[in-house]
Each structure stands twice: as C-alpha cells, then as structure tokens.
C-alpha atoms as a PDB file:
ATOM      1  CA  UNK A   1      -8.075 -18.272  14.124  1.00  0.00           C
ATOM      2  CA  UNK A   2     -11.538 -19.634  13.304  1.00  0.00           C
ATOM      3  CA  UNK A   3     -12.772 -19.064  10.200  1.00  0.00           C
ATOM      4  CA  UNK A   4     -15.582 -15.934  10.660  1.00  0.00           C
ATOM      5  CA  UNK A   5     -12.548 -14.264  12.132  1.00  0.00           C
ATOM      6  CA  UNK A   6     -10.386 -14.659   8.920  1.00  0.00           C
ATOM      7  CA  UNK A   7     -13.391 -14.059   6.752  1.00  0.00           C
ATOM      8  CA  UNK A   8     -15.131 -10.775   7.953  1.00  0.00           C
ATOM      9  CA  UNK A   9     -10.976 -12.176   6.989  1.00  0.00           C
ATOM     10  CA  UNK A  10      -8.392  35.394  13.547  1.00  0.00           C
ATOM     11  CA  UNK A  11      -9.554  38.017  13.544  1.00  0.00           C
ATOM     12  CA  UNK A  12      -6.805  39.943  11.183  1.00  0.00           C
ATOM     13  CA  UNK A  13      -7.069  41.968   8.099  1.00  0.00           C
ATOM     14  CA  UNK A  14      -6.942  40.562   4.579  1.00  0.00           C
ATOM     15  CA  UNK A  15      -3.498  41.201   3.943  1.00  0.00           C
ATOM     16  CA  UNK A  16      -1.816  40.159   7.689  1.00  0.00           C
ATOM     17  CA  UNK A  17      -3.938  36.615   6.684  1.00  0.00           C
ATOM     18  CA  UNK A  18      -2.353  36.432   3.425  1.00  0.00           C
ATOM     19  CA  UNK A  19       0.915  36.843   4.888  1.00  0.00           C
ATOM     20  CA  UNK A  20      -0.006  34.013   7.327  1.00  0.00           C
ATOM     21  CA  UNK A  21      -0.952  31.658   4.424  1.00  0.00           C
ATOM     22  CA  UNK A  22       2.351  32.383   2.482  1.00  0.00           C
ATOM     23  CA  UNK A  23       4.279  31.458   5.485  1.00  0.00           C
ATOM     24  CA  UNK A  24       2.536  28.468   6.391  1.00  0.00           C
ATOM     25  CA  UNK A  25       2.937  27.599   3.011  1.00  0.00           C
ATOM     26  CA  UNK A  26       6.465  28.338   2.655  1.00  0.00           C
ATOM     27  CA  UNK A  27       6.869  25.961   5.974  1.00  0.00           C
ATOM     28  CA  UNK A  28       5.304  23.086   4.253  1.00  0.00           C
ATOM     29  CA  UNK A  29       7.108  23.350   1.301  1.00  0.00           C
ATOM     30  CA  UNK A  30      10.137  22.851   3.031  1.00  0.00           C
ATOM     31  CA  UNK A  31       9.559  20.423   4.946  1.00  0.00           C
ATOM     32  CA  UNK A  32       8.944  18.244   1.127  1.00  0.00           C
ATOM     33  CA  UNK A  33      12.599  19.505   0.148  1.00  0.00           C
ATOM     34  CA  UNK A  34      14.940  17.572  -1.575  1.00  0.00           C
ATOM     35  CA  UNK A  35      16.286  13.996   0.168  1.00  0.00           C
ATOM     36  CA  UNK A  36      18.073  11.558  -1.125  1.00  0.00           C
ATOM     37  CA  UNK A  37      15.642   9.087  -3.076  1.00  0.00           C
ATOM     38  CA  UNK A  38      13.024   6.862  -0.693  1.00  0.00           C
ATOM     39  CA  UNK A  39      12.852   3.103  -1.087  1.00  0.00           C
ATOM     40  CA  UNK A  40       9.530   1.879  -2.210  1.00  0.00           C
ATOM     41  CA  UNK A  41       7.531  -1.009  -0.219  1.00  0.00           C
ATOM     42  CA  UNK A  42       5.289  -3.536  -1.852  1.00  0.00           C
ATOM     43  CA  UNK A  43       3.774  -5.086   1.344  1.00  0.00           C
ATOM     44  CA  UNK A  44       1.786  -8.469   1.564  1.00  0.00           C
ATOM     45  CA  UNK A  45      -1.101  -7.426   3.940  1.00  0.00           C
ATOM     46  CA  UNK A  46      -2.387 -10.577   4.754  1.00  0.00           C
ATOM     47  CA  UNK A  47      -5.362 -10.855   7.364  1.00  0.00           C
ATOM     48  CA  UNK A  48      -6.361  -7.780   9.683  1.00  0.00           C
ATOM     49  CA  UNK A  49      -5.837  -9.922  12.559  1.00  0.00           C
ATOM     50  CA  UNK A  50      -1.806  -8.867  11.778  1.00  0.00           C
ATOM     51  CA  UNK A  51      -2.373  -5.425  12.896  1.00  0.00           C
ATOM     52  CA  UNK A  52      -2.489  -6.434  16.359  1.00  0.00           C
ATOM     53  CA  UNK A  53      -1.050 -10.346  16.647  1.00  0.00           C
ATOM     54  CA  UNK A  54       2.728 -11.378  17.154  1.00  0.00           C
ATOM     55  CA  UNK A  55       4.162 -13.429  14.484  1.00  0.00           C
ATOM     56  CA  UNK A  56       6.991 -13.597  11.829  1.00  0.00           C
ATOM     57  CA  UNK A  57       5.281 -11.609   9.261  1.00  0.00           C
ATOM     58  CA  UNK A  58       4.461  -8.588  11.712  1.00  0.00           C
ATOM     59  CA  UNK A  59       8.058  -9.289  12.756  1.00  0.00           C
ATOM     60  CA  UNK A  60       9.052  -8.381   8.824  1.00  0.00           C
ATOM     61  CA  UNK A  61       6.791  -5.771   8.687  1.00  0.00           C
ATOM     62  CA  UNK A  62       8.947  -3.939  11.743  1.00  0.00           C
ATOM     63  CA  UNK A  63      11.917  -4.735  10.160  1.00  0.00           C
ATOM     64  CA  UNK A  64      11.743  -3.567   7.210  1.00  0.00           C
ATOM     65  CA  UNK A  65      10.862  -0.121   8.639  1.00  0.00           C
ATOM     66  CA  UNK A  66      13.837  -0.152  10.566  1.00  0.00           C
ATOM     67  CA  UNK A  67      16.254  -1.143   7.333  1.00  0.00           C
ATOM     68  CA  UNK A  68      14.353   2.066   5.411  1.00  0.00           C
ATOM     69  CA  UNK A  69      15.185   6.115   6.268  1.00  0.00           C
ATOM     70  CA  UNK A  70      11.888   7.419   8.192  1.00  0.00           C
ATOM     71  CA  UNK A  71      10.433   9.398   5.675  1.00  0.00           C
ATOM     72  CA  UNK A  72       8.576  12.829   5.772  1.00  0.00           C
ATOM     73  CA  UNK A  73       5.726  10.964   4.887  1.00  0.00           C
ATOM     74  CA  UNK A  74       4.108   7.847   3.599  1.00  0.00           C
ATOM     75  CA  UNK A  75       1.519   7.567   0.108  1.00  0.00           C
ATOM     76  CA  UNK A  76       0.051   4.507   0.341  1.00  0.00           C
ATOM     77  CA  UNK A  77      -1.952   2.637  -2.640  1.00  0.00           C
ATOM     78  CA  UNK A  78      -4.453  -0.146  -0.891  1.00  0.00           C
ATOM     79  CA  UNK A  79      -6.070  -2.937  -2.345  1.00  0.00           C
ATOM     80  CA  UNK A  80      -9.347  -1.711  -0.047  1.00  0.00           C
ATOM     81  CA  UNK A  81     -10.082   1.177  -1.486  1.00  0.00           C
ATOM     82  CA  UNK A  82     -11.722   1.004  -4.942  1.00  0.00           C
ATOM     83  CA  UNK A  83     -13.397   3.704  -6.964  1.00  0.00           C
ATOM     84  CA  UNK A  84     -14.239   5.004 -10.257  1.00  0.00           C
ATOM     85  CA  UNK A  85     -11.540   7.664 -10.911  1.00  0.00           C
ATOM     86  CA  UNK A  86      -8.729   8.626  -8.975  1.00  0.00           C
ATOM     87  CA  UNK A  87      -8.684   9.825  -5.599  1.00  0.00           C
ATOM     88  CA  UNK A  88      -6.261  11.084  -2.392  1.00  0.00           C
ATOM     89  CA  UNK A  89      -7.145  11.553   0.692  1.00  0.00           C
ATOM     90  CA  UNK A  90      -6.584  15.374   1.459  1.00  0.00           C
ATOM     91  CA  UNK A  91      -8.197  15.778   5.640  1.00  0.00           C
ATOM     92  CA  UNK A  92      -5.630  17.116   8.432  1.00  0.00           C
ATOM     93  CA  UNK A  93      -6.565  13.662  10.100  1.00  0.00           C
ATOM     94  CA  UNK A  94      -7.718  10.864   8.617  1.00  0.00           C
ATOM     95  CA  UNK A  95      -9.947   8.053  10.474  1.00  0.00           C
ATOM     96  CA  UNK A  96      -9.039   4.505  10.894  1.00  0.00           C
ATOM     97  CA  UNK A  97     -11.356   2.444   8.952  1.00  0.00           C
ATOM     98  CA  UNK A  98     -12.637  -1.012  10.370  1.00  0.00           C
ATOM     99  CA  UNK A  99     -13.274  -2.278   6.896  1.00  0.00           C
ATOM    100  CA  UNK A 100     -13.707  -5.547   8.128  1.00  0.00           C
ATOM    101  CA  UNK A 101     -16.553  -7.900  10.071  1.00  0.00           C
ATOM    102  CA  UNK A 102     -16.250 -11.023  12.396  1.00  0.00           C
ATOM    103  CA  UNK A 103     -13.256 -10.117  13.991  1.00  0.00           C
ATOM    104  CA  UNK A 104     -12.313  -9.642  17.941  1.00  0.00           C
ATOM    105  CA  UNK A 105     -13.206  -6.364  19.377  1.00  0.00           C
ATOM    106  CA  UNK A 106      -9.517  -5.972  19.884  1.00  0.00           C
ATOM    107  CA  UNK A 107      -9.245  -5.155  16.467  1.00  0.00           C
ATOM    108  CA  UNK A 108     -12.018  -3.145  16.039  1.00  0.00           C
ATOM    109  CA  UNK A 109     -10.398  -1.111  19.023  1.00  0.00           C
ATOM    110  CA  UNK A 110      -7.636  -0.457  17.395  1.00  0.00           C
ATOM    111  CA  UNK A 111      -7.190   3.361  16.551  1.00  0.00           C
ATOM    112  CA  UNK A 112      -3.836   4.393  13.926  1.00  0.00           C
ATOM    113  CA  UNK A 113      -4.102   8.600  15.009  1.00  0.00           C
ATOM    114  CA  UNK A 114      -0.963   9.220  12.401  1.00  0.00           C
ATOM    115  CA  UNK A 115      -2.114  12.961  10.966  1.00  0.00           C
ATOM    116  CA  UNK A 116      -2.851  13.441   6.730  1.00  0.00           C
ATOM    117  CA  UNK A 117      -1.393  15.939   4.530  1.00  0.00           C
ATOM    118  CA  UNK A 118      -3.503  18.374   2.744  1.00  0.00           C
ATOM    119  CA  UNK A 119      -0.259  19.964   1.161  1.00  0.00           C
ATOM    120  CA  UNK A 120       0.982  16.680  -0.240  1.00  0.00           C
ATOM    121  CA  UNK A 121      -2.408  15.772  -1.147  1.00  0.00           C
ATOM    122  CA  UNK A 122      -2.418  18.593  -3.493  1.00  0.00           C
ATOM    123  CA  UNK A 123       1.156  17.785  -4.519  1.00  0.00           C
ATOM    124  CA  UNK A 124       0.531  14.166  -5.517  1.00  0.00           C
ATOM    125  CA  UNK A 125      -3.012  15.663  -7.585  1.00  0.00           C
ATOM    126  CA  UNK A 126      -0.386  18.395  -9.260  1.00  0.00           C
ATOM    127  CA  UNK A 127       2.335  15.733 -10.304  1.00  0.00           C
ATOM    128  CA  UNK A 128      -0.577  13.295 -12.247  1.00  0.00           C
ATOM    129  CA  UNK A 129      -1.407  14.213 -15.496  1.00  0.00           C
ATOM    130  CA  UNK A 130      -2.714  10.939 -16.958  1.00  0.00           C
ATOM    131  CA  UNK A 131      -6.383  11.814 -15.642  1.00  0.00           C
ATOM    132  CA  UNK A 132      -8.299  14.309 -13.169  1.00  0.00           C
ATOM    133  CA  UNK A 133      -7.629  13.894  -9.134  1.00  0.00           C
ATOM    134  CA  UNK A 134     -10.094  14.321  -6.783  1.00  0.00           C
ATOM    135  CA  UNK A 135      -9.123  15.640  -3.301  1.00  0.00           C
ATOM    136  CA  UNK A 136     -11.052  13.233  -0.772  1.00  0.00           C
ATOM    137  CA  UNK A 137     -11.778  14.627   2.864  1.00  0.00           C
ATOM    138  CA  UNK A 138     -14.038  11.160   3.802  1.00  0.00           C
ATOM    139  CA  UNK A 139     -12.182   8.195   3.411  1.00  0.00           C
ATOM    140  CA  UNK A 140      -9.768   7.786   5.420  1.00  0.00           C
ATOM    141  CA  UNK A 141      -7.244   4.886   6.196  1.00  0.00           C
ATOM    142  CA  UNK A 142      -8.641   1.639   5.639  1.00  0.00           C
ATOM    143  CA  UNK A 143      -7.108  -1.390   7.180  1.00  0.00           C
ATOM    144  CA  UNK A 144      -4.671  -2.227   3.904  1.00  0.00           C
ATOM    145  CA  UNK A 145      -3.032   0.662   4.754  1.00  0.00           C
ATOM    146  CA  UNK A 146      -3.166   1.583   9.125  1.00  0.00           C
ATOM    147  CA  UNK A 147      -2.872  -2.534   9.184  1.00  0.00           C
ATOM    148  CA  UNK A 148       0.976  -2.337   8.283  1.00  0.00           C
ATOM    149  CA  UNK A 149       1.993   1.325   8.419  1.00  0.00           C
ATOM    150  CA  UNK A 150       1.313   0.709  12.519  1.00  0.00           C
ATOM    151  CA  UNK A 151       3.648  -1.436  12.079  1.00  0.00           C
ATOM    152  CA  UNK A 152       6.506   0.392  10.211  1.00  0.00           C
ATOM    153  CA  UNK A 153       5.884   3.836  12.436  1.00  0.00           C
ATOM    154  CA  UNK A 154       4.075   2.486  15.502  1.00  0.00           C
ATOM    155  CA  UNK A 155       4.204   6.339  17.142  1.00  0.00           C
ATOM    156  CA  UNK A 156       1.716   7.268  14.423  1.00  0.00           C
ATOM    157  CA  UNK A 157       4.427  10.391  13.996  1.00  0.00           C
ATOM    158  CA  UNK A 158       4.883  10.436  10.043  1.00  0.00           C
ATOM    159  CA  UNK A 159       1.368  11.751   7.937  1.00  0.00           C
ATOM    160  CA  UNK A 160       0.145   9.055   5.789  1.00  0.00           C
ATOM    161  CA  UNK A 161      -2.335   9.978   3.019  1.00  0.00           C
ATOM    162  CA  UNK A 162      -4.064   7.407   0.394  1.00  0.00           C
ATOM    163  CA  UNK A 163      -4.565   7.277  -3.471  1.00  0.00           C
ATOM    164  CA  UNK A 164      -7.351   5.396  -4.198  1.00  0.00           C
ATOM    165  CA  UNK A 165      -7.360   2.195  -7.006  1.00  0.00           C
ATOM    166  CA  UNK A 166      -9.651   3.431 -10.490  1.00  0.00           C
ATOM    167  CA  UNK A 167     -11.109  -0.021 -10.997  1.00  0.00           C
ATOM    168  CA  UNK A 168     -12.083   0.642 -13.797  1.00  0.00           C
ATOM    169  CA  UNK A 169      -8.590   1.003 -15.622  1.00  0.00           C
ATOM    170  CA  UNK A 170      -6.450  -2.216 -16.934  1.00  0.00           C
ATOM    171  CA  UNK A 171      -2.744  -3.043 -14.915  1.00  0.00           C
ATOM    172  CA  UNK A 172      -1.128  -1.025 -18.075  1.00  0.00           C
ATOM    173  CA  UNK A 173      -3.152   2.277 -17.265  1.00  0.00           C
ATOM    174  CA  UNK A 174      -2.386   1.969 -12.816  1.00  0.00           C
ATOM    175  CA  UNK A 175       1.757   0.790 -14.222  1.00  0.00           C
ATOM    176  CA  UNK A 176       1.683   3.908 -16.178  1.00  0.00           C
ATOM    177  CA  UNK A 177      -0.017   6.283 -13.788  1.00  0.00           C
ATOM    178  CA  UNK A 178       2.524   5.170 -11.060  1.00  0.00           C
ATOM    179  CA  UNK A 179       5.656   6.754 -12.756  1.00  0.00           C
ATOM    180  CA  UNK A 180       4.192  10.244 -12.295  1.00  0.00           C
ATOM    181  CA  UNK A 181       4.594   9.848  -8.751  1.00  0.00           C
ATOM    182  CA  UNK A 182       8.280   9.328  -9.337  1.00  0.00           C
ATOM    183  CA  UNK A 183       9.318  12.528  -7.846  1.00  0.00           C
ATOM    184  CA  UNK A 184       7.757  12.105  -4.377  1.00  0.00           C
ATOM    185  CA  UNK A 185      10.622   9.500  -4.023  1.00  0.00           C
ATOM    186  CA  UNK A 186      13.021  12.257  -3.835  1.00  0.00           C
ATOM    187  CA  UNK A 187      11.420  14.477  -1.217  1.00  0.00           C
ATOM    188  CA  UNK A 188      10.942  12.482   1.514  1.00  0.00           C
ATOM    189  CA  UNK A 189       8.099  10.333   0.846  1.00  0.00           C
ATOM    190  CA  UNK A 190       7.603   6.685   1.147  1.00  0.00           C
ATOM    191  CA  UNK A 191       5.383   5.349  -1.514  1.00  0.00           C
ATOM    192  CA  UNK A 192       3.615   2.171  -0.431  1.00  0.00           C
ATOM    193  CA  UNK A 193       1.635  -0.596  -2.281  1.00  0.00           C
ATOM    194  CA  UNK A 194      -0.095  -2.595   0.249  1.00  0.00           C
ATOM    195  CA  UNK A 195      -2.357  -6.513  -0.664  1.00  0.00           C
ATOM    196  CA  UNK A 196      -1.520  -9.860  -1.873  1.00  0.00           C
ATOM    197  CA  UNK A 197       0.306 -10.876  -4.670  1.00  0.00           C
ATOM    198  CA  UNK A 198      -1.232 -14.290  -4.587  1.00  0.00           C
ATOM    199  CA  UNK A 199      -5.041 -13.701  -3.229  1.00  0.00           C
ATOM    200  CA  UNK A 200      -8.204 -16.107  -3.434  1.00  0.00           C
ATOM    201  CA  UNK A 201     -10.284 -16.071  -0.534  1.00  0.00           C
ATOM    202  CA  UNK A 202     -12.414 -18.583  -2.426  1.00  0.00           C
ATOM    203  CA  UNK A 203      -9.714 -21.441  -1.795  1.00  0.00           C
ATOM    204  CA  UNK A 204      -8.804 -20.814   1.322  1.00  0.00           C
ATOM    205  CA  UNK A 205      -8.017 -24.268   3.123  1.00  0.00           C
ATOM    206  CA  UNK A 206      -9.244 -23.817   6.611  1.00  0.00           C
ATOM    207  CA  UNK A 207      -7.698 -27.064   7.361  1.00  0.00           C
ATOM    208  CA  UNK A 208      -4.521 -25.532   6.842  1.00  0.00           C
ATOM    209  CA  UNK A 209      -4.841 -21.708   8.643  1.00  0.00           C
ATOM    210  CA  UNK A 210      -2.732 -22.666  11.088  1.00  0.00           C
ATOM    211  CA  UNK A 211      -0.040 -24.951   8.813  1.00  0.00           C
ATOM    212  CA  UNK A 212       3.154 -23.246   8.658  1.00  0.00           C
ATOM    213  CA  UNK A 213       3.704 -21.964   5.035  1.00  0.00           C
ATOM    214  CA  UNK A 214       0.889 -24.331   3.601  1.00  0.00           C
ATOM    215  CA  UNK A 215       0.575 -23.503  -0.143  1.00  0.00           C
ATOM    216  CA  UNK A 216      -1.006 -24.896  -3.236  1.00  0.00           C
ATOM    217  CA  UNK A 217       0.670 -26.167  -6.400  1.00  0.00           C
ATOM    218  CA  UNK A 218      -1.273 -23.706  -8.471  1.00  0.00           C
ATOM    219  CA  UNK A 219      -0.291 -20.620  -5.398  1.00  0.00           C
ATOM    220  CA  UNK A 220       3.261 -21.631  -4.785  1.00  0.00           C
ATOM    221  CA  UNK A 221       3.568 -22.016  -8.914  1.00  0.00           C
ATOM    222  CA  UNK A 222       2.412 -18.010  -9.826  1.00  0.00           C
ATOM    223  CA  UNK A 223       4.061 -16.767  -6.816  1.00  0.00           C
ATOM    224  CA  UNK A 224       7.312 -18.396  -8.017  1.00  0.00           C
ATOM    225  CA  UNK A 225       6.914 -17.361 -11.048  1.00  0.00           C
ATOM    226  CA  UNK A 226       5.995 -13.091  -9.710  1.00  0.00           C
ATOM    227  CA  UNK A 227       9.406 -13.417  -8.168  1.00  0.00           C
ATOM    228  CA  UNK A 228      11.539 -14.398 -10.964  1.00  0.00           C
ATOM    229  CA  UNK A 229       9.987 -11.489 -13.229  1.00  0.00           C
ATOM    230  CA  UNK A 230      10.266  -9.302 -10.323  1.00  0.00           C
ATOM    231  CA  UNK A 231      13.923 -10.069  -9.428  1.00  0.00           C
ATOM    232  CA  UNK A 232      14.732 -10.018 -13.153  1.00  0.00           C
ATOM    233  CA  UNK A 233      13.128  -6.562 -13.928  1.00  0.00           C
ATOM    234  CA  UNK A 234      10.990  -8.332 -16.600  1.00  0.00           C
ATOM    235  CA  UNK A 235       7.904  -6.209 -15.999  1.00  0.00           C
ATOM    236  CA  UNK A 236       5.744  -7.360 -19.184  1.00  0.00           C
ATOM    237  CA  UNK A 237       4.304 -10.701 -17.876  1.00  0.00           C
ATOM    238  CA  UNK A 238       3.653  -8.732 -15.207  1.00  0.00           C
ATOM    239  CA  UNK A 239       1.662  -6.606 -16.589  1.00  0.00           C
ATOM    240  CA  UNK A 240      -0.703  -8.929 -18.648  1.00  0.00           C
ATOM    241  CA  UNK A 241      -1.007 -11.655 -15.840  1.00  0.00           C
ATOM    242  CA  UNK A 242      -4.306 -12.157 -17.780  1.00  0.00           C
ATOM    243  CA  UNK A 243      -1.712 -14.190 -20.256  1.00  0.00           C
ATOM    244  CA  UNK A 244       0.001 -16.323 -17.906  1.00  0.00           C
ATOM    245  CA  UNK A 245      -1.790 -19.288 -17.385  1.00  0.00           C
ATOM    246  CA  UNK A 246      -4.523 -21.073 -15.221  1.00  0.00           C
ATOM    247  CA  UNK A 247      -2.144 -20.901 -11.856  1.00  0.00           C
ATOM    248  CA  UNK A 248      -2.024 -17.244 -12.365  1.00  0.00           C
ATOM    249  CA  UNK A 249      -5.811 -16.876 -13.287  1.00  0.00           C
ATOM    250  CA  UNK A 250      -6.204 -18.677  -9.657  1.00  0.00           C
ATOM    251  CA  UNK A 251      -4.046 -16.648  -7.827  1.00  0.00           C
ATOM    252  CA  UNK A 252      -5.144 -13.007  -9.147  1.00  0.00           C
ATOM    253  CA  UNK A 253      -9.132 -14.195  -9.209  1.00  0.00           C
ATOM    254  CA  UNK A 254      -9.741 -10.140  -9.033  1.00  0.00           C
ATOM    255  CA  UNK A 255      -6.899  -7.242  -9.425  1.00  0.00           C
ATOM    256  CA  UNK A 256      -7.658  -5.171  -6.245  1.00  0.00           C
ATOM    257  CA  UNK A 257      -4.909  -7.048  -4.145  1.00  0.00           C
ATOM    258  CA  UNK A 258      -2.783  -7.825  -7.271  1.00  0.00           C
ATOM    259  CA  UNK A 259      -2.566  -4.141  -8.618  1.00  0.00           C
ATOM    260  CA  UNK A 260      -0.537  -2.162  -5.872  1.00  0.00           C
ATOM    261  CA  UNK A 261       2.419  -4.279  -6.833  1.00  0.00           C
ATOM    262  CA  UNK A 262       2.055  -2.909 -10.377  1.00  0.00           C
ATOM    263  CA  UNK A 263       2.477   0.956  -8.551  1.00  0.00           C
ATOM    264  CA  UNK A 264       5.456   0.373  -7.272  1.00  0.00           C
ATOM    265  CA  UNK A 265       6.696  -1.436 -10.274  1.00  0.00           C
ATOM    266  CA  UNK A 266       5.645   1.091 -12.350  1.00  0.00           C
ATOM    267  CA  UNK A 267       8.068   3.510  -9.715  1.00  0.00           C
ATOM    268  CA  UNK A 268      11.336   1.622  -9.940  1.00  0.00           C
ATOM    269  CA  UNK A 269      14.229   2.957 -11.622  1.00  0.00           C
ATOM    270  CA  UNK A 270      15.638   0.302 -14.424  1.00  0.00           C
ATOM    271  CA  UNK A 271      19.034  -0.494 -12.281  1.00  0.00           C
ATOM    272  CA  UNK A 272      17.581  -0.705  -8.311  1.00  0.00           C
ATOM    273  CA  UNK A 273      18.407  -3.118  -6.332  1.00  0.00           C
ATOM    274  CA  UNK A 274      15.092  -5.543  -5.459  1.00  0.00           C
ATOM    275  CA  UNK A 275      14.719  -7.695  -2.350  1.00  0.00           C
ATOM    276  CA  UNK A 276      11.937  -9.739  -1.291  1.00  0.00           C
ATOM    277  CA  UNK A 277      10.706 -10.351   2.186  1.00  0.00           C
ATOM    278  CA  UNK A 278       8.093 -12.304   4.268  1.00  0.00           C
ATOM    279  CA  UNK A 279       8.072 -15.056   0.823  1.00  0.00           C
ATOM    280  CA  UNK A 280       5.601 -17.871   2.764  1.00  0.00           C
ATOM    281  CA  UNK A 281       2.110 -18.837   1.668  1.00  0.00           C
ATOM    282  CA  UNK A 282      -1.121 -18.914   3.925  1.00  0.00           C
ATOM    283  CA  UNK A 283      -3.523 -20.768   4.125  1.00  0.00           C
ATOM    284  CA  UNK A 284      -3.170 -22.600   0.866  1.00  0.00           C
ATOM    285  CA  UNK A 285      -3.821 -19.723  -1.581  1.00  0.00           C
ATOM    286  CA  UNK A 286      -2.703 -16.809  -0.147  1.00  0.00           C
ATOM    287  CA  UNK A 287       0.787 -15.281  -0.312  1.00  0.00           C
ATOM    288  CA  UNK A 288       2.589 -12.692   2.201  1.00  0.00           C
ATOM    289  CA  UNK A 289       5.587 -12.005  -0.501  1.00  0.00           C
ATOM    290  CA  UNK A 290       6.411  -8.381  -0.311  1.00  0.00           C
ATOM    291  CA  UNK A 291       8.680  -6.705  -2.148  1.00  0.00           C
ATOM    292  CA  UNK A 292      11.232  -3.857  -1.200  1.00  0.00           C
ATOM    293  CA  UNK A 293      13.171  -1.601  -4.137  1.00  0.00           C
ATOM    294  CA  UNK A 294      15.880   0.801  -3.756  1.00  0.00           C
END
C-alpha cells in the first residue's frame, strides 16, 4: 500500500392511524424481546483499505461473527465520529460515509445498505441517564463502523445504528456512561466498540507497512501491557492510561481510537469470559488487538 493510500490512511381517520402506530409499535417492541445476553466486540479497525482487501485480520473479523449469535441488531461506538454531547443515529437508513481521502476508488465505491433503527435509537436515548441524547438523522455510518460490520454481516441484513464519542468527557465519564447500555445486551443487540488500542499515525514506519507484525518497543510494550489488565479484569489502569507511562503516552497520542475499548469495558459483567483476537502490530505503532467478552 503506498503511503497516501494509508494516510487519507394514508389517507385514514385519526383514530384508524393511531391504531396503525400502536401496532407498528407493538411489532417493534417485540422484535427487542428478551434473548439470552449478546457478546460484546471490541474490534481493532485498522486501515479502510480492510473493508475491501483479503488478509488475516479481515479473516478474524469474519470469524468472529460466525463464533457470535446474529443479533437483532448492532450499536456501534466509532473512534470517527466525535462530537460535543452525545448522539445516535436515529434515520430508517443510514449512508455509508467515505470518511477518508487518497484511497482507490474501489473503496470509495463501496456502499454498506444495512437499514437503522429509529425504535432502538429512541431505546438506547431512554436507557442513558448520565446526560441528554440527541437523536441524529445526518450522520450516518462512518467507515469505523460499515469498515468491519461488512464484515461480520456481509448481507447488510441486521440494522446498525451509531452513538457518537462526547470528546469532551474524560475515559471515567464514556466507562461510566457505557454500563447504562447494559440492558441492550439482553435483547438482542450487539454492542460494538470499533479503533485501535495502540494508534499513532505520527510513527508510522512506512518502511515496515508491509512487514509482517512489525511493532515498536514502546507499541508492543502498552499493548502487552492493555492485555494483561484486560485478561485480568483490572479495569483501573485502564482507565487513567494518562498514568501509565511514556509507552502508553505514545500509543494513545489522542483518545478517539483508544476510548471504544473503555465502552465495552465499561459493559462487561465482573465474571465473563474475555478472549482476544487479531493480537499483531502494524506498521510499527499501530495495533489490530481486539477484544471479544461473553
């Protein structure tokens, strides 16, 4: 890949409509029964260029939706879409975002028509009490999110809606805010955190983009170091990576790929099983860990 590709990496009365409503309504509602309680995904994105190219980390992505129970429907929190406050994406069909540059026109081809969900839209904005959510009908999916879930449902057949990333709020406020999603899990919806654990576009060694798992000291140090808080369901360091040293300070240069991982942290139950998947550094001083619980 060079390296501008990786960097720009009816006519009815009142009351027969009402009725109409309530039964619509009743039909969604359904549909977000019960289930027996979803996994939750923490994927390592990586480059766009892994929405449409063949290789072992688009080979995990695949597999790991086949391992999982297909859900009703799929919440995903993206490192690409930043604003001040909280949002979800509430449109009947949401467009795919190219929020990228450089890249082949394959890519900017590539369309993800999976439909939204108003109704859990409104569901997710019910459940969160920690601060006011706004109902967004212009975003989208951007490509942290259409990127992998093409992957993982490549008939575009489940809905998949966004929540947006308040960058303005510390990792303690997005852990916290994460646990009052906690009862999507048992209706049916996958909850998804999708970026980088170990992120710094600034280092990249384009020397090294197409090294197999070529990682430096500092990269392969904090990602080591992620995994053994992970695995031991020691969420604190986690939490204030700010405190963890210069390798970490490298790794998490900004907290927009960093900060999904916290989400579905912040979801897991204290005795879930964790597994982790796709564990290889690129390109020096990225990482494609990802993370599956439950």
């Amino acid at each position: 890949m060079e390296r501008s590709d990786f960097l720009k990496l009816m006519i009815a009365s009142p009351l027969i409509l009402s009725a109409m409503k309530l039964k619509e309504l009743e039909s969604v509602t359904s549909e977000l029964t019960a289930t027996e309680k979803m996994p939750l995904l923490f994927i390592g994105h990586g480059s766009p260029m892994n929405a449409i190219e063949e290789n072992e980390f688009v080979t995990g992505f695949r597999n790991i939706g086949k391992d999982i129970p297909k859900p009703k429907a799929v919440l995903v929190i993206s490192a690409h879409w930043e604003t001040r406050g909280t949002l979800v994406t509430a449109m009947e069909k949401p467009r795919t975002i190219h929020d990228f540059g450089g890249f082949p026109q394959a890519l900017f081809d590539v369309q993800y028509p999976a439909p939204g969900s108003p109704e859990l839209a409104k569901e997710t904005k019910d459940l969160i009490k920690k601060t006011p959510v706004g109902l967004d009908d212009k975003w989208g999916l951007d490509h942290g999110a259409w990127s992998v879930v093409k992957h993982l449902y490549p008939k575009a057949d489940v809905p998949v809606i966004q929540m947006s990333i308040d960058y303005t709020q510390g990792p303690q406020y997005h852990y916290e805010l994460a646990k009052e999603l906690s009862a999507l899990r048992n209706k049916g919806v996958l909850i998804v955190g999708s970026g980088n654990m170990v992120h710094n576009l600034g280092m990249i060694a384009w020397d090294k983009l197409n090294a197999p798992s070529y990682g430096y000291d500092w990269a392969i140090e904090a990602n080591e170091k992620m995994k053994s808080y992970i695995l031991s369901g020691d969420h604190k360091p986690l939490i204030n990576y700010r405190s963890q040293g210069k390798a970490w300070d490298m790794a998490i240069p900004s907290p927009e790929h960093y900060l999904p991982l916290l989400y579905i942290l912040g979801l897991k139950d204290e005795k879930e099983a964790v597994s982790i998947h796709n564990d290889k550094p690129v390109a020096g001083s990225l990482t494609m860990t990802s993370v599956k619980v439950g």
